[in-house]
N, C-alpha and C. Protein backbone atom coordinates (compact mmCIF):
# COMPACT_ATOMS: atom_id res chain seq x y z
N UNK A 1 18.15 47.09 -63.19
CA UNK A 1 17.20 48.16 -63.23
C UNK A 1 16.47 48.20 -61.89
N UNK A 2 16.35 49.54 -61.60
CA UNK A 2 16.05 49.71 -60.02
C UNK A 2 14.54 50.43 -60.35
N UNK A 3 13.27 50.10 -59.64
CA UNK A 3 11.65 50.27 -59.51
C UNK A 3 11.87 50.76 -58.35
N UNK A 4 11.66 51.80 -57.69
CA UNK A 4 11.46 53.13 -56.28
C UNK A 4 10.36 52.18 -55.93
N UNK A 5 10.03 51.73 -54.76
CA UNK A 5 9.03 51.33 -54.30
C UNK A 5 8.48 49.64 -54.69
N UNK A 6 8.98 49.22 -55.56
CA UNK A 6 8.70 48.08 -56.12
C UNK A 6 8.67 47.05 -54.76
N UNK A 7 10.20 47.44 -53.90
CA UNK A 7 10.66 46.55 -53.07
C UNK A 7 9.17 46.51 -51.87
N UNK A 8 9.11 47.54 -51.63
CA UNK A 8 7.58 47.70 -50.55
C UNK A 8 6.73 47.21 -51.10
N UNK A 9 6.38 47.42 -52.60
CA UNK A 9 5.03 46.36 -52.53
C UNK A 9 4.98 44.84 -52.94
N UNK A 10 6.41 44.23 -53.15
CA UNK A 10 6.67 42.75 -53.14
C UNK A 10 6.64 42.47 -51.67
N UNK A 11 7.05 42.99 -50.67
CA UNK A 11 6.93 42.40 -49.37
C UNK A 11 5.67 42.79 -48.93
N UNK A 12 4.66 43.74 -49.64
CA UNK A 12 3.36 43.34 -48.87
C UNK A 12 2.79 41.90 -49.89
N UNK A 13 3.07 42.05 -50.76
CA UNK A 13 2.79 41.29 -51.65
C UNK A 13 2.99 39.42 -50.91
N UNK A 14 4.31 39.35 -50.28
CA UNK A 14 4.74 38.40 -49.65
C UNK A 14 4.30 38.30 -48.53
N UNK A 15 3.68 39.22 -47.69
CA UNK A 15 2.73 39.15 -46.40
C UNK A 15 1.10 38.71 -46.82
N UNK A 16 0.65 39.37 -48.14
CA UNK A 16 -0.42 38.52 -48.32
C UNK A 16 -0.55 37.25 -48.75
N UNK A 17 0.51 37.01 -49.04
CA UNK A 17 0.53 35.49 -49.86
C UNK A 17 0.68 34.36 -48.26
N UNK A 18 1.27 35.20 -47.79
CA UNK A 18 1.62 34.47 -46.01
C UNK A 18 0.43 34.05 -45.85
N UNK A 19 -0.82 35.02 -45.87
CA UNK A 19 -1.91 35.06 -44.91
C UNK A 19 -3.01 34.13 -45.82
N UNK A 20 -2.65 33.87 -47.29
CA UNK A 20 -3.05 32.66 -48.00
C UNK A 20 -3.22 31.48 -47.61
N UNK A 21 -1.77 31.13 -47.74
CA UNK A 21 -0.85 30.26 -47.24
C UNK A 21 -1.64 29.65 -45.84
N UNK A 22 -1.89 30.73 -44.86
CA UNK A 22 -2.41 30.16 -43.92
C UNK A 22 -3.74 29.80 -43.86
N UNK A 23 -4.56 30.56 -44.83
CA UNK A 23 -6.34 30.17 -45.03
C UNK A 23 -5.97 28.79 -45.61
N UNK A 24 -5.14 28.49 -46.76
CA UNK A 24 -5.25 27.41 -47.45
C UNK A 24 -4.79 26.24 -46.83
N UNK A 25 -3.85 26.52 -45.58
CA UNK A 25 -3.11 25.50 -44.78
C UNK A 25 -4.68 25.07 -43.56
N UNK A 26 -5.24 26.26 -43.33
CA UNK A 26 -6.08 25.66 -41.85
C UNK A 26 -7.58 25.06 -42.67
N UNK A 27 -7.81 25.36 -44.35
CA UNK A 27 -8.75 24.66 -44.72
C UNK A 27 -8.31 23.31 -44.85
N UNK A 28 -7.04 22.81 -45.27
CA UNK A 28 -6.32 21.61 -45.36
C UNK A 28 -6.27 20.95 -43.97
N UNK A 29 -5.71 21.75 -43.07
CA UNK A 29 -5.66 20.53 -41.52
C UNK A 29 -7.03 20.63 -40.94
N UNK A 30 -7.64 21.99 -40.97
CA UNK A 30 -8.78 21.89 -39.70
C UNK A 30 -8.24 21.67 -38.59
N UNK A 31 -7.45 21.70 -38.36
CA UNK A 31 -6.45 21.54 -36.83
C UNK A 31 -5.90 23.06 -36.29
N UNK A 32 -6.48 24.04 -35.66
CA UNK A 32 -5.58 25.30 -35.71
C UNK A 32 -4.59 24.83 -34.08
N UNK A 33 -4.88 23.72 -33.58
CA UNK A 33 -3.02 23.64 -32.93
C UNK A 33 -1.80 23.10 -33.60
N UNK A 34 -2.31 21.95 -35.17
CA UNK A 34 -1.24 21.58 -35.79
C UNK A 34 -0.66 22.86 -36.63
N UNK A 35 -1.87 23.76 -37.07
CA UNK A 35 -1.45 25.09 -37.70
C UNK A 35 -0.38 25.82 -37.07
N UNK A 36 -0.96 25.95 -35.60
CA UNK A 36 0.34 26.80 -34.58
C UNK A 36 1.66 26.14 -34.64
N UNK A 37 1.64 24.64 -34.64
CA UNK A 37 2.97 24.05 -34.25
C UNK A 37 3.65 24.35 -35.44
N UNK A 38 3.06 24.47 -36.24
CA UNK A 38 3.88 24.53 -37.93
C UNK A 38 4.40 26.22 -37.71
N UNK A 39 3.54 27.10 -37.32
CA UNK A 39 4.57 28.29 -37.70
C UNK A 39 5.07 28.76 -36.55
N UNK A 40 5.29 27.98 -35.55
CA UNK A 40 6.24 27.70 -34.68
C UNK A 40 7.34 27.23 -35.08
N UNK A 41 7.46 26.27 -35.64
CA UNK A 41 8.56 25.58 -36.24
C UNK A 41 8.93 26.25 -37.36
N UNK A 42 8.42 26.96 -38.03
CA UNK A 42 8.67 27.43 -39.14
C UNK A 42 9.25 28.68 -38.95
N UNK A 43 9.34 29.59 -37.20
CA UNK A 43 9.90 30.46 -37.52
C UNK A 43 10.94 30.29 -36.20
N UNK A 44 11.41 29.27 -35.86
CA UNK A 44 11.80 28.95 -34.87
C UNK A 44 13.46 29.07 -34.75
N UNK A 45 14.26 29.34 -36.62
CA UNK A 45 15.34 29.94 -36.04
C UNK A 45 15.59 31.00 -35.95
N UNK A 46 14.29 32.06 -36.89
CA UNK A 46 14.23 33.46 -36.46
C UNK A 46 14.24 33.53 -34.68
N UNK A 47 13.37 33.08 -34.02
CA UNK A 47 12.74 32.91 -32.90
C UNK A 47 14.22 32.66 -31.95
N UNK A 48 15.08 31.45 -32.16
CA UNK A 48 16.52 31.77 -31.67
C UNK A 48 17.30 32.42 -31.71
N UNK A 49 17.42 33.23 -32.77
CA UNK A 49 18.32 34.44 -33.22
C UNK A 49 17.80 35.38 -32.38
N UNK A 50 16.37 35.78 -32.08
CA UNK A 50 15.86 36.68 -31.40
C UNK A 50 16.37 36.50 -30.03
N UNK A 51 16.03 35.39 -29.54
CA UNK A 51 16.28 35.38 -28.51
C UNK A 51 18.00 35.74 -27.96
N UNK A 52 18.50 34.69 -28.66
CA UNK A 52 20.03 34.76 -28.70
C UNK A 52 20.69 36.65 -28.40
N UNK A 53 19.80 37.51 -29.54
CA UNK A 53 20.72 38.96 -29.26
C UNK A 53 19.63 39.47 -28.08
N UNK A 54 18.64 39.12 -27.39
CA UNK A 54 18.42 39.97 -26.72
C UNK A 54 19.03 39.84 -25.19
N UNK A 55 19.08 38.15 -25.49
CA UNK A 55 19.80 37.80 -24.07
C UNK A 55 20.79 38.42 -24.06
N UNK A 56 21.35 38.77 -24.77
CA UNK A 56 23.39 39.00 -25.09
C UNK A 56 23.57 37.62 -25.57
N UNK A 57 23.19 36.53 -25.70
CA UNK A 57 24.22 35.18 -25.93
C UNK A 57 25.30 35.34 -27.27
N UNK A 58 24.75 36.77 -27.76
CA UNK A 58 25.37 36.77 -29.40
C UNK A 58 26.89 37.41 -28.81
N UNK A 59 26.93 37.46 -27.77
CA UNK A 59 28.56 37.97 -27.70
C UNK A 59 29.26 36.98 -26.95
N UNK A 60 28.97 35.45 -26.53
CA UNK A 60 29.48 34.88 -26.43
C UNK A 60 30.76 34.23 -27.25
N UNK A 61 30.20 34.18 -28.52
CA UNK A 61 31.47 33.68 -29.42
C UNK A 61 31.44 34.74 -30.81
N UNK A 62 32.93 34.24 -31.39
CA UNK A 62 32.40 35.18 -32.76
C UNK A 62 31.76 35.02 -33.89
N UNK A 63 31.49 33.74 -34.06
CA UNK A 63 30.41 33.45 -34.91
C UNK A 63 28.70 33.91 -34.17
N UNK A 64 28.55 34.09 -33.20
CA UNK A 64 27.24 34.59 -32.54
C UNK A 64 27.16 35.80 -32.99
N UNK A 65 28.37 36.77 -32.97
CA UNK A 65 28.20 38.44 -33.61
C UNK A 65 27.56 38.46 -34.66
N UNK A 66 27.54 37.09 -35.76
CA UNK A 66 26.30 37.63 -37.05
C UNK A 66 25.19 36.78 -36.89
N UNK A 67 24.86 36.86 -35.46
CA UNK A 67 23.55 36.63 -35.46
C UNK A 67 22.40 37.50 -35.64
N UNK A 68 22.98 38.98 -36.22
CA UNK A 68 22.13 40.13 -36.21
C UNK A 68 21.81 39.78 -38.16
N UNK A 69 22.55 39.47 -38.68
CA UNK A 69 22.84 39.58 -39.86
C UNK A 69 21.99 37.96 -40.08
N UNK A 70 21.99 37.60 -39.79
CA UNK A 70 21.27 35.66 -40.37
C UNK A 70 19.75 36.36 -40.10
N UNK A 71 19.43 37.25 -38.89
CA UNK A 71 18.32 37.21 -38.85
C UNK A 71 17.22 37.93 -40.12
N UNK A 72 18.77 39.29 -40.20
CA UNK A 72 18.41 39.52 -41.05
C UNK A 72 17.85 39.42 -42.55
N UNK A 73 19.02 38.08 -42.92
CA UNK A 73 18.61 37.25 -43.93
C UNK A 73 17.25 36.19 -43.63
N UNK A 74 17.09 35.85 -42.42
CA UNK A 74 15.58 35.28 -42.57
C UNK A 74 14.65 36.07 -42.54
N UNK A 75 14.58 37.11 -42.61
CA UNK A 75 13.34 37.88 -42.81
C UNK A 75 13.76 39.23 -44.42
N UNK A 76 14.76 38.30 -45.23
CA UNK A 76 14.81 38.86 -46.24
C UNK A 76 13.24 39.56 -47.32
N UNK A 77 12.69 38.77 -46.83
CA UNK A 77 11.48 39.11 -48.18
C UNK A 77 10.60 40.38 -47.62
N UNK A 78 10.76 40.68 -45.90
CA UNK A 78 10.23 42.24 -45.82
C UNK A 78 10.93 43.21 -45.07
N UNK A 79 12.35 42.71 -45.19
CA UNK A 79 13.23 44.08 -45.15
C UNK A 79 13.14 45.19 -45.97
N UNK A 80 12.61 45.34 -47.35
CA UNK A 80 11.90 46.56 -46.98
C UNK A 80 11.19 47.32 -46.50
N UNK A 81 10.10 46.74 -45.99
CA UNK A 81 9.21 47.42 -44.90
C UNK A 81 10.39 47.96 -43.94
N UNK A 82 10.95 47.22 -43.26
CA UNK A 82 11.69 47.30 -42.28
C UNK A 82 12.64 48.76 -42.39
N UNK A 83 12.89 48.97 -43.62
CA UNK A 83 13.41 50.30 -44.18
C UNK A 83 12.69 51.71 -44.09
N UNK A 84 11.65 50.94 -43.64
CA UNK A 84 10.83 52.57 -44.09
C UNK A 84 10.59 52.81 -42.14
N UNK A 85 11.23 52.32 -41.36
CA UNK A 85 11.55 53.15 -40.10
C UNK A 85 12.16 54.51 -40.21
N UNK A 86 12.35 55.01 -39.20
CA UNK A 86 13.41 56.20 -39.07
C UNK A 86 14.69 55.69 -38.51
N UNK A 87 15.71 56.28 -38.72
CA UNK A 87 17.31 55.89 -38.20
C UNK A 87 16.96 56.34 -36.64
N UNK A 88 17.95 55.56 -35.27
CA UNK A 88 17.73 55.88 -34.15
C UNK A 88 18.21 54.65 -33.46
N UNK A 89 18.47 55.04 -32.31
CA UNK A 89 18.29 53.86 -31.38
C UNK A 89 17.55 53.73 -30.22
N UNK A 90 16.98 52.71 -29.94
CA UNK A 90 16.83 52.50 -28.36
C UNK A 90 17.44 51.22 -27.67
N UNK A 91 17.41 52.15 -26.40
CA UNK A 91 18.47 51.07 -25.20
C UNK A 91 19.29 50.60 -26.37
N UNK A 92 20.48 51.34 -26.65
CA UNK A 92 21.46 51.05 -27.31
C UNK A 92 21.73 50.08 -28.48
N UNK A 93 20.55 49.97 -28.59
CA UNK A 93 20.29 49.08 -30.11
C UNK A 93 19.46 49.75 -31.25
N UNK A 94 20.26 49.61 -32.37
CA UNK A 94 18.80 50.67 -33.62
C UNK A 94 17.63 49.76 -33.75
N UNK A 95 16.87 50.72 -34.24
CA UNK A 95 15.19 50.52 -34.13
C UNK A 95 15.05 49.51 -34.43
N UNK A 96 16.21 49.33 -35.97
CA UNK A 96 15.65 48.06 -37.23
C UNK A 96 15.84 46.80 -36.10
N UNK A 97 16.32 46.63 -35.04
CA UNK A 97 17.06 45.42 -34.50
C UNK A 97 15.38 45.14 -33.84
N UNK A 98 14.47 45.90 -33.20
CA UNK A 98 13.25 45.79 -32.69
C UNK A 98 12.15 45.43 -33.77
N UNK A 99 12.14 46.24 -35.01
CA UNK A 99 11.21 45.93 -35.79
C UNK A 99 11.76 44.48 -36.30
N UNK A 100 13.08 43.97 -36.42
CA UNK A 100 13.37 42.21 -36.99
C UNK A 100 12.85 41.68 -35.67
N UNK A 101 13.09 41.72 -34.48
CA UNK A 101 12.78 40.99 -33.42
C UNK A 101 11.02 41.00 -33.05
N UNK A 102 10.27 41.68 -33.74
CA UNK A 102 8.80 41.38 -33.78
C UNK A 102 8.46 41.08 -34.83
N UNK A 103 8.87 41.18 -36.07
CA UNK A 103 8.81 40.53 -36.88
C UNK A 103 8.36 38.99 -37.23
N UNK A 104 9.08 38.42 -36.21
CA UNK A 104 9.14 36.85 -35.64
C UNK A 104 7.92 36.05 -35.51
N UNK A 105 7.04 37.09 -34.61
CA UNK A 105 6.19 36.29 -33.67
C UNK A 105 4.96 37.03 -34.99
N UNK A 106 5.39 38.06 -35.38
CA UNK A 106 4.43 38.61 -36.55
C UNK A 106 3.76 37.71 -37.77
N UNK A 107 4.71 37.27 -37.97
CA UNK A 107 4.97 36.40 -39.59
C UNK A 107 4.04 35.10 -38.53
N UNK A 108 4.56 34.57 -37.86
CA UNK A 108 3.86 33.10 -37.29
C UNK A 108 2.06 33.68 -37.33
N UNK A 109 2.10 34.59 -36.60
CA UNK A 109 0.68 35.02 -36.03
C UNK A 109 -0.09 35.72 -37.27
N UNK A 110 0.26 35.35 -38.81
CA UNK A 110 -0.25 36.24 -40.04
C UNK A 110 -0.73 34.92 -40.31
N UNK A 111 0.49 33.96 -40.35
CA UNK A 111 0.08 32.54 -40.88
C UNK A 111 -1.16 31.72 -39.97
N UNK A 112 -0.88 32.01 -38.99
CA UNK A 112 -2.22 31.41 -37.59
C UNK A 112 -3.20 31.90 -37.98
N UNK A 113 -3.60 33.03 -37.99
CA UNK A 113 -4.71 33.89 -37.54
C UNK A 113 -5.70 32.95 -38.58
N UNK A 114 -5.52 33.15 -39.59
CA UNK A 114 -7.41 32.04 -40.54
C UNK A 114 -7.50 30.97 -39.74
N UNK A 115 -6.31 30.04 -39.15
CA UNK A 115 -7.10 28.86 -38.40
C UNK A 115 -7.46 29.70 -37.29
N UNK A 116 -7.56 30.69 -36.74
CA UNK A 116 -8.54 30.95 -35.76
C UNK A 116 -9.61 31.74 -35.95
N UNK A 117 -9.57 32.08 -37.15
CA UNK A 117 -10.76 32.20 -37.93
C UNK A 117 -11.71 31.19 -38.22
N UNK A 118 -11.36 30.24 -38.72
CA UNK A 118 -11.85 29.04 -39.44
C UNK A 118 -12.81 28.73 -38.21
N UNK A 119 -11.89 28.48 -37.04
CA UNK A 119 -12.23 27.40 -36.16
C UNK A 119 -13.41 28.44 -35.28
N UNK A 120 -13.54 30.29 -35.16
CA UNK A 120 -14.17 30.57 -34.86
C UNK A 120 -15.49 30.49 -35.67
N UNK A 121 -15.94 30.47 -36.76
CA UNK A 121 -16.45 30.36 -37.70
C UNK A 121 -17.04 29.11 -38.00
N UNK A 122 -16.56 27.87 -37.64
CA UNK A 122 -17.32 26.65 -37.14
C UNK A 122 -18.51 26.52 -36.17
């Protein structure tokens, strides 16, 4: 059974729970550089994949060609958002390939932001 819209509001749903996640993580460390290193690491093979197709490295071999597709699967929980672009490309790549590739540094910097709250707020 298919819900029109359901999918958009589980992935905001999953962006607020992110930004939980991170109040409840920087009340737990009080550390907002151990906070950073964590969603550094935590998004760090999105963060290679990114890098990987923008360099070109993804046409080095043929297992690198679904490096468009893994990324895609790590940022499964708000590919719908990601849907509600328009079809298009730029510099020879479609949009969706730009909105997954900020995505990246997005998701880390949802989870950061309360420890730099916290710590401004001290």
């Amino acid at each position: 059974m298919y819900f029109p819209g359901l999918d958009i509001i589980l992935s905001i749903l999953y962006l607020i729970l992110l930004i939980e996640e991170g109040k409840h993580t920087a009340r737990r460390l009080d550390n907002p550089g151990k906070q950073g290193l964590i969603a550094i690491i935590w998004q760090m093979p999105g963060l290679l994949f990114v890098v990987s197709i923008i360099t070109e490295l993804d046409h080095l071999t043929e297992l690198a060609y679904y490096f468009i597709f893994m990324l895609e699967l790590w940022h499964t929980p708000i590919i719908p958002l990601v849907s509600l672009l328009p079809a298009g490309t730029f510099l020879d790549k479609p949009l969706y390939y730009y909105a997954l590739f900020l995505m990246v540094p997005l998701l880390a910097i949802l989870f950061y932001l309360p420890a730099l709250k916290l710590k401004q707020n001290n």
